[in-house]
N, C-alpha and C. Protein backbone atom coordinates (compact mmCIF):
# COMPACT_ATOMS: atom_id res chain seq x y z
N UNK A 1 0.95 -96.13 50.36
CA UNK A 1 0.99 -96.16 48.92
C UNK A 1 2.41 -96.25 48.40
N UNK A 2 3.32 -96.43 48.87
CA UNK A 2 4.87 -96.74 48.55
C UNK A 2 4.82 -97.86 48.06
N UNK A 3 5.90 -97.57 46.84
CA UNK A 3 5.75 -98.70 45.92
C UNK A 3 7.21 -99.58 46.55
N UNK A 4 7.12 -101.01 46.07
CA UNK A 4 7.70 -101.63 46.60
C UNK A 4 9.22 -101.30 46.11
N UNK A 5 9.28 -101.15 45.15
CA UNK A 5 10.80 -100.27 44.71
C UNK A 5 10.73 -98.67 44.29
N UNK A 6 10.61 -97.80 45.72
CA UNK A 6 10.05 -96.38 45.15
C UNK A 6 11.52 -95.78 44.53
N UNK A 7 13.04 -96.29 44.69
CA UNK A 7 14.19 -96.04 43.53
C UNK A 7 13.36 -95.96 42.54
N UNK A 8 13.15 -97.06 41.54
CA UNK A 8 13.07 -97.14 40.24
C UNK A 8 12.05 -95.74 39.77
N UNK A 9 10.64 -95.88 40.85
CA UNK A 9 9.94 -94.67 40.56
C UNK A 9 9.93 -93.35 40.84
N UNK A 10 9.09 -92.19 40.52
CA UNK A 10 9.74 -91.25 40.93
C UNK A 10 8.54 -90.99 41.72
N UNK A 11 9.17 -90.12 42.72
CA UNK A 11 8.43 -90.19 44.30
C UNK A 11 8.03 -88.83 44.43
N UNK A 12 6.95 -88.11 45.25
CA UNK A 12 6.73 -86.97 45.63
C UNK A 12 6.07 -86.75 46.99
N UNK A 13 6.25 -85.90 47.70
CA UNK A 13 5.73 -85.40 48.90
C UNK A 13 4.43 -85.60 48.75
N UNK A 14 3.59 -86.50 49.77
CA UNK A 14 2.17 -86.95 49.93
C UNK A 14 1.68 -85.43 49.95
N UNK A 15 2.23 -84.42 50.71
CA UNK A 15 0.88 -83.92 50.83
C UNK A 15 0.81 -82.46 49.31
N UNK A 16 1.37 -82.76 48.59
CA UNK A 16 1.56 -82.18 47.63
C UNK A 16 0.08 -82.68 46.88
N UNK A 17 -0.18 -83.62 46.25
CA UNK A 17 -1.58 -84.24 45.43
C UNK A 17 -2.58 -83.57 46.50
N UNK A 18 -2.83 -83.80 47.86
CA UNK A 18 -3.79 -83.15 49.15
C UNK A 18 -3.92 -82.09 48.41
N UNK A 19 -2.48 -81.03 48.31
CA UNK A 19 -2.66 -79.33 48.59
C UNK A 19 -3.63 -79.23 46.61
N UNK A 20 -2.94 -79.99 45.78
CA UNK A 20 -3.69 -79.79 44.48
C UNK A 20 -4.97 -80.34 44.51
N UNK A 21 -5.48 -81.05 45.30
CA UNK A 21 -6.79 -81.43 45.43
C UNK A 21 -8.11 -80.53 46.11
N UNK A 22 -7.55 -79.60 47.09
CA UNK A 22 -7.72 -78.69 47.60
C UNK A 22 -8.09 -77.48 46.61
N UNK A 23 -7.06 -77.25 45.80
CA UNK A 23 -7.30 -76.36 44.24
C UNK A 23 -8.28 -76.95 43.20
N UNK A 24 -8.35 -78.63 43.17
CA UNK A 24 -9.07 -78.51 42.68
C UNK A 24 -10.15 -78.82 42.82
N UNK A 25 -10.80 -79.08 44.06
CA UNK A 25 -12.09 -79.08 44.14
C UNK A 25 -12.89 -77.92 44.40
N UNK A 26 -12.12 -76.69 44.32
CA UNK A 26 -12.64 -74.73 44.31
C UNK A 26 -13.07 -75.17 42.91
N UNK A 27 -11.98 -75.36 42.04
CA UNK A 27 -12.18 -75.04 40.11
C UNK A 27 -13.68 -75.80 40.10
N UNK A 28 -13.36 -76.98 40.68
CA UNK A 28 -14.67 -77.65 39.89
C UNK A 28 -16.33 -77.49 40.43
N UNK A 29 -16.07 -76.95 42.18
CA UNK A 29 -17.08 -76.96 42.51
C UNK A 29 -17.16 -75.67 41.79
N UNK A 30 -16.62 -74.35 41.54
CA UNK A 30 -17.32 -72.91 41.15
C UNK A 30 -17.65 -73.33 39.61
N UNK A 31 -17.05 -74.38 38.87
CA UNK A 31 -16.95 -75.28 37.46
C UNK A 31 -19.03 -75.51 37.48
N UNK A 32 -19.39 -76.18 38.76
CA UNK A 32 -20.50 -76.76 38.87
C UNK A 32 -21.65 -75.32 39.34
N UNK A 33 -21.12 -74.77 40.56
CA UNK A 33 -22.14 -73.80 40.43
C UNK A 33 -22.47 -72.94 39.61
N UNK A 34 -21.59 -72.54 38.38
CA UNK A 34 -21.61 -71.61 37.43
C UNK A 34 -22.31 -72.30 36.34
N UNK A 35 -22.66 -73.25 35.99
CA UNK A 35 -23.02 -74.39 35.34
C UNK A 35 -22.62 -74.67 34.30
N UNK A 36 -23.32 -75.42 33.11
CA UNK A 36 -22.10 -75.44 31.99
C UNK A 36 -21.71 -74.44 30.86
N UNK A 37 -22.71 -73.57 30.94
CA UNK A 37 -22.25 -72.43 30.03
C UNK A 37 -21.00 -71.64 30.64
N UNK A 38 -21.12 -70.94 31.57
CA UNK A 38 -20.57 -69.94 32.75
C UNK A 38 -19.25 -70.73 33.51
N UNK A 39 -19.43 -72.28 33.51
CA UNK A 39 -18.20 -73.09 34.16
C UNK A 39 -17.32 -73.64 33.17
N UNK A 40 -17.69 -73.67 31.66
CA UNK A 40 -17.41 -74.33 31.07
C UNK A 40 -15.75 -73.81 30.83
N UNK A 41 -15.51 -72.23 30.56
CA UNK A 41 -13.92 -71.88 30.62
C UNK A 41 -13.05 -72.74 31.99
N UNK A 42 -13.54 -73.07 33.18
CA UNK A 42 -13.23 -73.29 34.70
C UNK A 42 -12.89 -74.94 34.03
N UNK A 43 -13.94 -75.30 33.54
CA UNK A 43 -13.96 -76.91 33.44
C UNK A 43 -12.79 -77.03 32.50
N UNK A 44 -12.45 -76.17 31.45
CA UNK A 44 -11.15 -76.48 30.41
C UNK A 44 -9.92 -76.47 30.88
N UNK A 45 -10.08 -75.21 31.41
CA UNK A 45 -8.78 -75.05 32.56
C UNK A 45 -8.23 -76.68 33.40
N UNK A 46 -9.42 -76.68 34.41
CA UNK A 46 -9.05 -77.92 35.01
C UNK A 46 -8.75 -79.17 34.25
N UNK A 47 -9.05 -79.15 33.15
CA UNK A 47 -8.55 -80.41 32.19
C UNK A 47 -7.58 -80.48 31.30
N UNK A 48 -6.95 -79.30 31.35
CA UNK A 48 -5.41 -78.97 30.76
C UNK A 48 -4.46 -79.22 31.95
N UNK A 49 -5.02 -78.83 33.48
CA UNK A 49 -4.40 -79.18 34.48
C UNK A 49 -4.24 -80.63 34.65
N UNK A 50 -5.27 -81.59 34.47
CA UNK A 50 -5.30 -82.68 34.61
C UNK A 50 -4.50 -83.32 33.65
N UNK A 51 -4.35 -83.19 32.28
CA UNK A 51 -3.61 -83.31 31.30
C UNK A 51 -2.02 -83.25 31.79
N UNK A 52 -1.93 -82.17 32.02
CA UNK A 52 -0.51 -82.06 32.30
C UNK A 52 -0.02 -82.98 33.65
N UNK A 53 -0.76 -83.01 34.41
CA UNK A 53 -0.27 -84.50 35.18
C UNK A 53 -0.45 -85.55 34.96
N UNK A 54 -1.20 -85.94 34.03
CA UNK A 54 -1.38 -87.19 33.76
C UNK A 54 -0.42 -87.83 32.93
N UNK A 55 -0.14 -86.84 31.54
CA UNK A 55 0.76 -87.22 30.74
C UNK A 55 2.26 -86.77 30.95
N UNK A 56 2.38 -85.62 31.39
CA UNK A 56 3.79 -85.34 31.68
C UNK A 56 4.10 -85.79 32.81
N UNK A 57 3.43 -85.58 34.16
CA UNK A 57 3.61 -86.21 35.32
C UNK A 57 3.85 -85.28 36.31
N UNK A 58 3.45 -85.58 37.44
CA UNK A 58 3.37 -84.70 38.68
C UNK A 58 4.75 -83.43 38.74
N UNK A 59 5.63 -83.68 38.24
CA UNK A 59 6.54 -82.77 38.62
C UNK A 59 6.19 -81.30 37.53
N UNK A 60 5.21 -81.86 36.88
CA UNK A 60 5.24 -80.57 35.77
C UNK A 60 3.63 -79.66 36.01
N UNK A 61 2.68 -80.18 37.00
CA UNK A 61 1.56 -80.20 37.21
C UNK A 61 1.45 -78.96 38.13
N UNK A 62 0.89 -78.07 37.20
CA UNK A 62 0.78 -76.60 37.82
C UNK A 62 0.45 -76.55 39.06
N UNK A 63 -0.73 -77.09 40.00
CA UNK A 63 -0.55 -77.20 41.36
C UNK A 63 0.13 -77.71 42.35
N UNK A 64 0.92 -78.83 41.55
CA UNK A 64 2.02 -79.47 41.96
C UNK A 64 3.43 -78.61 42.31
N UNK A 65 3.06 -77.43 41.42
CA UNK A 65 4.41 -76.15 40.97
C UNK A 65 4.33 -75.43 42.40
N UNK A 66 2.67 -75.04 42.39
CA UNK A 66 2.38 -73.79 43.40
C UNK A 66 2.93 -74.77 44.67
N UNK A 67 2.71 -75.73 45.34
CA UNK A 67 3.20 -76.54 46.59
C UNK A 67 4.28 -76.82 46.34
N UNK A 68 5.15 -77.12 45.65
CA UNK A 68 7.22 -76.75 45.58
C UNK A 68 7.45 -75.37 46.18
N UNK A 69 6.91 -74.50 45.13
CA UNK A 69 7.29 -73.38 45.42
C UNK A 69 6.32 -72.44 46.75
N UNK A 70 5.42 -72.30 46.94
CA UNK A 70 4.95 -71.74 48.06
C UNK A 70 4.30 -72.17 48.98
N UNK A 71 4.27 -73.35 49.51
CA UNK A 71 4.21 -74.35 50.59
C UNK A 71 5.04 -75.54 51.23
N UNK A 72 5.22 -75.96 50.23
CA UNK A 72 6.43 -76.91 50.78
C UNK A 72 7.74 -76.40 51.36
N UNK A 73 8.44 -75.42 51.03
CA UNK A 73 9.28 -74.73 51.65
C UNK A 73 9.02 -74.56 53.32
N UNK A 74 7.74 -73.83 53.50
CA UNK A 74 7.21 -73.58 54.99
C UNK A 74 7.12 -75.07 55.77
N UNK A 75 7.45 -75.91 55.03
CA UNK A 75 6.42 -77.05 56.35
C UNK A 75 8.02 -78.06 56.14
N UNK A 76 7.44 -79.16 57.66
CA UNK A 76 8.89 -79.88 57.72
C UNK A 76 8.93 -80.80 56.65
N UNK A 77 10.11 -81.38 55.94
CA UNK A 77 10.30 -82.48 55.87
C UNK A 77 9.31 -83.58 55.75
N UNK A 78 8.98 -84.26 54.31
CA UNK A 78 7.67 -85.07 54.93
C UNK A 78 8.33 -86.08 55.91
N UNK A 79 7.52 -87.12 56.19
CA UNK A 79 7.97 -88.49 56.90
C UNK A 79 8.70 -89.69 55.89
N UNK A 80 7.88 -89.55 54.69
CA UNK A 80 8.53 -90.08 53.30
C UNK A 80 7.69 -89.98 52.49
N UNK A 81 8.80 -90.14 51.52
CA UNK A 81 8.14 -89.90 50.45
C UNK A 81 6.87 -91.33 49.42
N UNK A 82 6.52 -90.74 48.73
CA UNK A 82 5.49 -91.56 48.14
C UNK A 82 5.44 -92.03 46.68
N UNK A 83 4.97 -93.18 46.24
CA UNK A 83 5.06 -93.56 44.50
C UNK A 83 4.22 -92.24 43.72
N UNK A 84 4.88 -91.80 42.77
CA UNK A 84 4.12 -90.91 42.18
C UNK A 84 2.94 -91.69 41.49
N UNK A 85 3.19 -92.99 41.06
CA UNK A 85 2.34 -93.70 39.80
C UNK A 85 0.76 -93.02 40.19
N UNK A 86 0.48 -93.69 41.15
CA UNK A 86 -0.90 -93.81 41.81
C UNK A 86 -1.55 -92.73 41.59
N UNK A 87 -1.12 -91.64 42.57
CA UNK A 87 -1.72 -90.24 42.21
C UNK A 87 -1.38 -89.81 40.52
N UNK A 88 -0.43 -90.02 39.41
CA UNK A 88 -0.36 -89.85 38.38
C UNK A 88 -1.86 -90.43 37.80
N UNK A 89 -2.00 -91.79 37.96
CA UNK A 89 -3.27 -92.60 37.19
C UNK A 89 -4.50 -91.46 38.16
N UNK A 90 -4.70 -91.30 39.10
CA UNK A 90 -5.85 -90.60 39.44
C UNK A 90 -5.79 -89.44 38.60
N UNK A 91 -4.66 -88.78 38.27
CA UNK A 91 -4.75 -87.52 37.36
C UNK A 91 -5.44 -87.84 35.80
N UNK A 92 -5.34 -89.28 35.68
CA UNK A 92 -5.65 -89.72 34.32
C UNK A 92 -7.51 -90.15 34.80
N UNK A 93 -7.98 -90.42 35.40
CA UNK A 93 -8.93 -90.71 35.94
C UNK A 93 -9.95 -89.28 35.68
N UNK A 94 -9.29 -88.12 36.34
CA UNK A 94 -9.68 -86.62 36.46
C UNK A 94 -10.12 -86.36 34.84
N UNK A 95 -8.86 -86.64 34.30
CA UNK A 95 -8.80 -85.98 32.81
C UNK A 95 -10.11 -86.86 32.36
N UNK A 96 -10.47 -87.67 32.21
CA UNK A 96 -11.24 -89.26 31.33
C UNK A 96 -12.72 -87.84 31.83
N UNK A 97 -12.55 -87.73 33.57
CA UNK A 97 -14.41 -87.12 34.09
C UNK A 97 -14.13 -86.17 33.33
N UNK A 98 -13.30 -84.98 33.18
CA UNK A 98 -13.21 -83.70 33.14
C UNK A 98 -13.48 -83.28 31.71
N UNK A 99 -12.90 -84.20 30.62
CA UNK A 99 -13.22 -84.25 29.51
C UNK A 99 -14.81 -84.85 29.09
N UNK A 100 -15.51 -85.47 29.76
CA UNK A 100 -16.43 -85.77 29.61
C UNK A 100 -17.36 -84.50 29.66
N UNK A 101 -17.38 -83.81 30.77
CA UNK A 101 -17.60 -82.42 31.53
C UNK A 101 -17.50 -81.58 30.29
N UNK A 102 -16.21 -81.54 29.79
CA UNK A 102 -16.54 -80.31 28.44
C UNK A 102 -17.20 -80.62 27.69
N UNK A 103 -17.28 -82.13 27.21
CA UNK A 103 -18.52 -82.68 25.94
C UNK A 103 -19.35 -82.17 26.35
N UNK A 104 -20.08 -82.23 27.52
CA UNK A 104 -21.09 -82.24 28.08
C UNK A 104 -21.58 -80.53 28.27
N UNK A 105 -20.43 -79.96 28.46
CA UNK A 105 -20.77 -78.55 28.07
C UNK A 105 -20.85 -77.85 26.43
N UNK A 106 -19.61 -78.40 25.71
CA UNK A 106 -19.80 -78.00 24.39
C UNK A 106 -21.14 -78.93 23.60
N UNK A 107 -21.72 -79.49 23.88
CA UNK A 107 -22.77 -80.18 22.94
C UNK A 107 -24.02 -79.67 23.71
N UNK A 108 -23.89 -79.10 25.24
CA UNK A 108 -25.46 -79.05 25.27
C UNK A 108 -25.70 -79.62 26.27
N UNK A 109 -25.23 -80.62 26.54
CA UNK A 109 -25.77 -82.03 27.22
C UNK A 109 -25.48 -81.72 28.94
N UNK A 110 -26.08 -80.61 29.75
CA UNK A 110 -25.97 -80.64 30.96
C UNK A 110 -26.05 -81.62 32.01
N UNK A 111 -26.67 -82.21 31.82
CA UNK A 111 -26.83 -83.72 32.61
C UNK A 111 -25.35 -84.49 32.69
N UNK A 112 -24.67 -84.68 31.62
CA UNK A 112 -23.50 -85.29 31.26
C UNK A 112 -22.60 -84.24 31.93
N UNK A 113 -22.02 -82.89 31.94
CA UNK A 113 -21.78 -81.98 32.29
C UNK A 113 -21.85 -82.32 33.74
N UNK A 114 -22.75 -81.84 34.46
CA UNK A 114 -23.38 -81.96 36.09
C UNK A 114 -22.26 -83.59 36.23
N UNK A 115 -22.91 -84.66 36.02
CA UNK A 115 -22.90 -86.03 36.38
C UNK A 115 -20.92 -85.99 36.33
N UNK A 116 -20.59 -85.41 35.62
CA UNK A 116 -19.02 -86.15 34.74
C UNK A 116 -18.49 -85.17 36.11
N UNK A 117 -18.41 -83.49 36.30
CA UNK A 117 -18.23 -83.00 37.18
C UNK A 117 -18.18 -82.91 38.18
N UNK A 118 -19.05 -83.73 38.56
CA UNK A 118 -20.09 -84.10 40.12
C UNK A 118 -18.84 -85.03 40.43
N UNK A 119 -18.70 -86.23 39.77
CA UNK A 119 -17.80 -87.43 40.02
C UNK A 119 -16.57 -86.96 40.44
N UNK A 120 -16.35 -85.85 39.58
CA UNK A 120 -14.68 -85.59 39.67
C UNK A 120 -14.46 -84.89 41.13
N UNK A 121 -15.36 -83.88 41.00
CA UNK A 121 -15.81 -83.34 42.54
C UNK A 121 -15.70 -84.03 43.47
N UNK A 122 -16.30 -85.10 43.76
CA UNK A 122 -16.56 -85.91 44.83
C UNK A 122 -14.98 -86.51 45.01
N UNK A 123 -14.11 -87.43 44.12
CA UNK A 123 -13.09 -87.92 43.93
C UNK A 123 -12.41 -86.99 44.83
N UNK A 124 -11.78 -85.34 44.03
CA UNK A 124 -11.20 -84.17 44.85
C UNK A 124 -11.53 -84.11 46.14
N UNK A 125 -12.77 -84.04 46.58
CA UNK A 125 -13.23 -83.66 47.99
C UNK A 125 -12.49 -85.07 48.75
N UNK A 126 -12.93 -85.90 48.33
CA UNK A 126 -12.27 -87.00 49.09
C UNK A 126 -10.70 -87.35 49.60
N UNK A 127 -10.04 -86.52 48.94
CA UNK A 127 -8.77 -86.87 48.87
C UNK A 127 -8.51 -85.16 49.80
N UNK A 128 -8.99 -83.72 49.20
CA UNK A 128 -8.94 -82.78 49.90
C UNK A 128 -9.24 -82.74 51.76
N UNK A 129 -10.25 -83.23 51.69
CA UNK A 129 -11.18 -83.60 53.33
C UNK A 129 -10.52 -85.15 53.95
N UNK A 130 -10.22 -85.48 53.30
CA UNK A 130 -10.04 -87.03 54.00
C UNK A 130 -8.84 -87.72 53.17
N UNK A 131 -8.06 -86.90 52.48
CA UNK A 131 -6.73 -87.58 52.40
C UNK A 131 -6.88 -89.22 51.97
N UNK A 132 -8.16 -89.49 50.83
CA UNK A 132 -8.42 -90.03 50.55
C UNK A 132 -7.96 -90.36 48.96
N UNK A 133 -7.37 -90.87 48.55
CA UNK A 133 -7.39 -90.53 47.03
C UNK A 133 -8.02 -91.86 46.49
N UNK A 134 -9.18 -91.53 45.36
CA UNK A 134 -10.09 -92.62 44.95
C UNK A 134 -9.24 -93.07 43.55
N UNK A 135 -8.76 -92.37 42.93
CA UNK A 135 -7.82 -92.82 42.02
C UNK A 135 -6.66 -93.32 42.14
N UNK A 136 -5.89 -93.39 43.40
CA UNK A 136 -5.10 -93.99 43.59
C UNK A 136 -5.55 -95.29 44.46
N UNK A 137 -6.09 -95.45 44.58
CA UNK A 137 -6.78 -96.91 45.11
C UNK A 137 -7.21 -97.57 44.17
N UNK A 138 -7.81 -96.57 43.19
CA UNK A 138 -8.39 -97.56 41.81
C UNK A 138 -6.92 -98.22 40.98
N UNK A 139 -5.91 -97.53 41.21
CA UNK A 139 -4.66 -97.55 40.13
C UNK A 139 -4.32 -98.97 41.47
N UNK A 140 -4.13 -98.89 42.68
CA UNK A 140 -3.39 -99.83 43.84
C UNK A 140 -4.76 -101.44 43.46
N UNK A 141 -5.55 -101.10 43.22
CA UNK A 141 -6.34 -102.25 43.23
C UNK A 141 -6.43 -103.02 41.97
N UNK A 142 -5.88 -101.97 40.82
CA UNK A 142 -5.66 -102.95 39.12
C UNK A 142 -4.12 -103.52 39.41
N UNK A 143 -3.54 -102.94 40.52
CA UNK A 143 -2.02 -103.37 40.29
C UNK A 143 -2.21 -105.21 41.11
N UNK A 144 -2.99 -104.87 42.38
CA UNK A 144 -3.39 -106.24 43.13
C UNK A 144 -3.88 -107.21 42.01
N UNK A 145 -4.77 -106.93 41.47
CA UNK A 145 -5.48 -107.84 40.35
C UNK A 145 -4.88 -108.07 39.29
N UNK A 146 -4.11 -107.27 38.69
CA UNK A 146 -2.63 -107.26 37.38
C UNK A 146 -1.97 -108.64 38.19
N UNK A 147 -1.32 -108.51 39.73
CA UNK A 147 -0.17 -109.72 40.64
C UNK A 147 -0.82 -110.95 40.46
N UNK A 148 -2.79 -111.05 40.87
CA UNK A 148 -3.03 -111.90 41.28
C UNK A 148 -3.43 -112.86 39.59
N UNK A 149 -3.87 -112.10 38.56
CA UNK A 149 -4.11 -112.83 37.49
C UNK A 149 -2.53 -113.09 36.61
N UNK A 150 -1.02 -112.91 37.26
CA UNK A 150 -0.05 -113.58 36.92
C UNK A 150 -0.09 -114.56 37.66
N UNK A 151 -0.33 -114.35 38.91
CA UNK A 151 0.47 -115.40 39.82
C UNK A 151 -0.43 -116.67 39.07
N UNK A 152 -1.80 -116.51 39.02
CA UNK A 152 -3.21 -118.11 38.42
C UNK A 152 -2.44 -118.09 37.13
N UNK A 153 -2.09 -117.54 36.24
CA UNK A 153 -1.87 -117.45 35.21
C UNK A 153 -0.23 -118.48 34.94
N UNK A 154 0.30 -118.60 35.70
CA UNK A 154 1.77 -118.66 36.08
C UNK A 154 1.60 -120.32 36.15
């Protein structure tokens, strides 16, 4: 996921987004078993979290804080570092489910709630378990299709 000029961008330790993904797929799964009345404080939380990485950006992103300060210290050196963009747009991805998730709790609408949650869940787990990130593939695959409709365009 290194961007082709990671100078210009600003870069962060891969396994930093992992260790916050890890956090947040606890919030959202106890978010889901508590359901939307009982999860719904869990679900706000996580979308002020998501907020704050999305718009301010990973360096300000409370789980991003806890892995500076009490993990990253313990472990070596990554191998290199990584484009923040990618994992930033997945944080914007989070916020879009997560906010859906509170509609879905403040109006009533559990189904919407469950479904918006469920997604975000799954996204987290993927990236927690398998170092997968679905939002940063979605952000790497508009950037392929952004190149390829200049280059026809050109």
């Amino acid at each position: 996921m290194t961007s082709s000029s990671p100078a210009a961008a600003e870069v962060v330790d891969p396994r930093g987004p992992r260790f916050a993904a890890i956090i947040t797929s606890v919030v959202l799964a106890a978010a889901v078993a508590l359901g939307p009345t009982w999860g719904l404080p869990l679900l706000i939380v996580q979308t002020v979290v998501f907020a704050v990485g999305a718009l301010l950006g990973l360096r300000y992103h409370p789980y991003g804080w806890l892995f500076r300060v009490l993990v990253r210290p313990r472990l070596a050196p990554p191998a290199e570092l990584e484009d923040a963009r990618p994992p930033r747009f997945a944080q914007s991805v989070g916020l879009g489910f997560a906010l859906a998730g509170v509609l879905g709790g403040v109006f009533g609408l559990a189904v919407l709630f469950y479904l918006a949650v469920g997604f975000a869940l799954v996204a987290a787990l993927l990236n927690a378990v398998f170092d997968y990130c679905l939002g940063c593939e979605l952000y790497l695959w508009g950037k392929r299709l952004q190149a390829s409709t200049n280059v026809e365009g050109a």
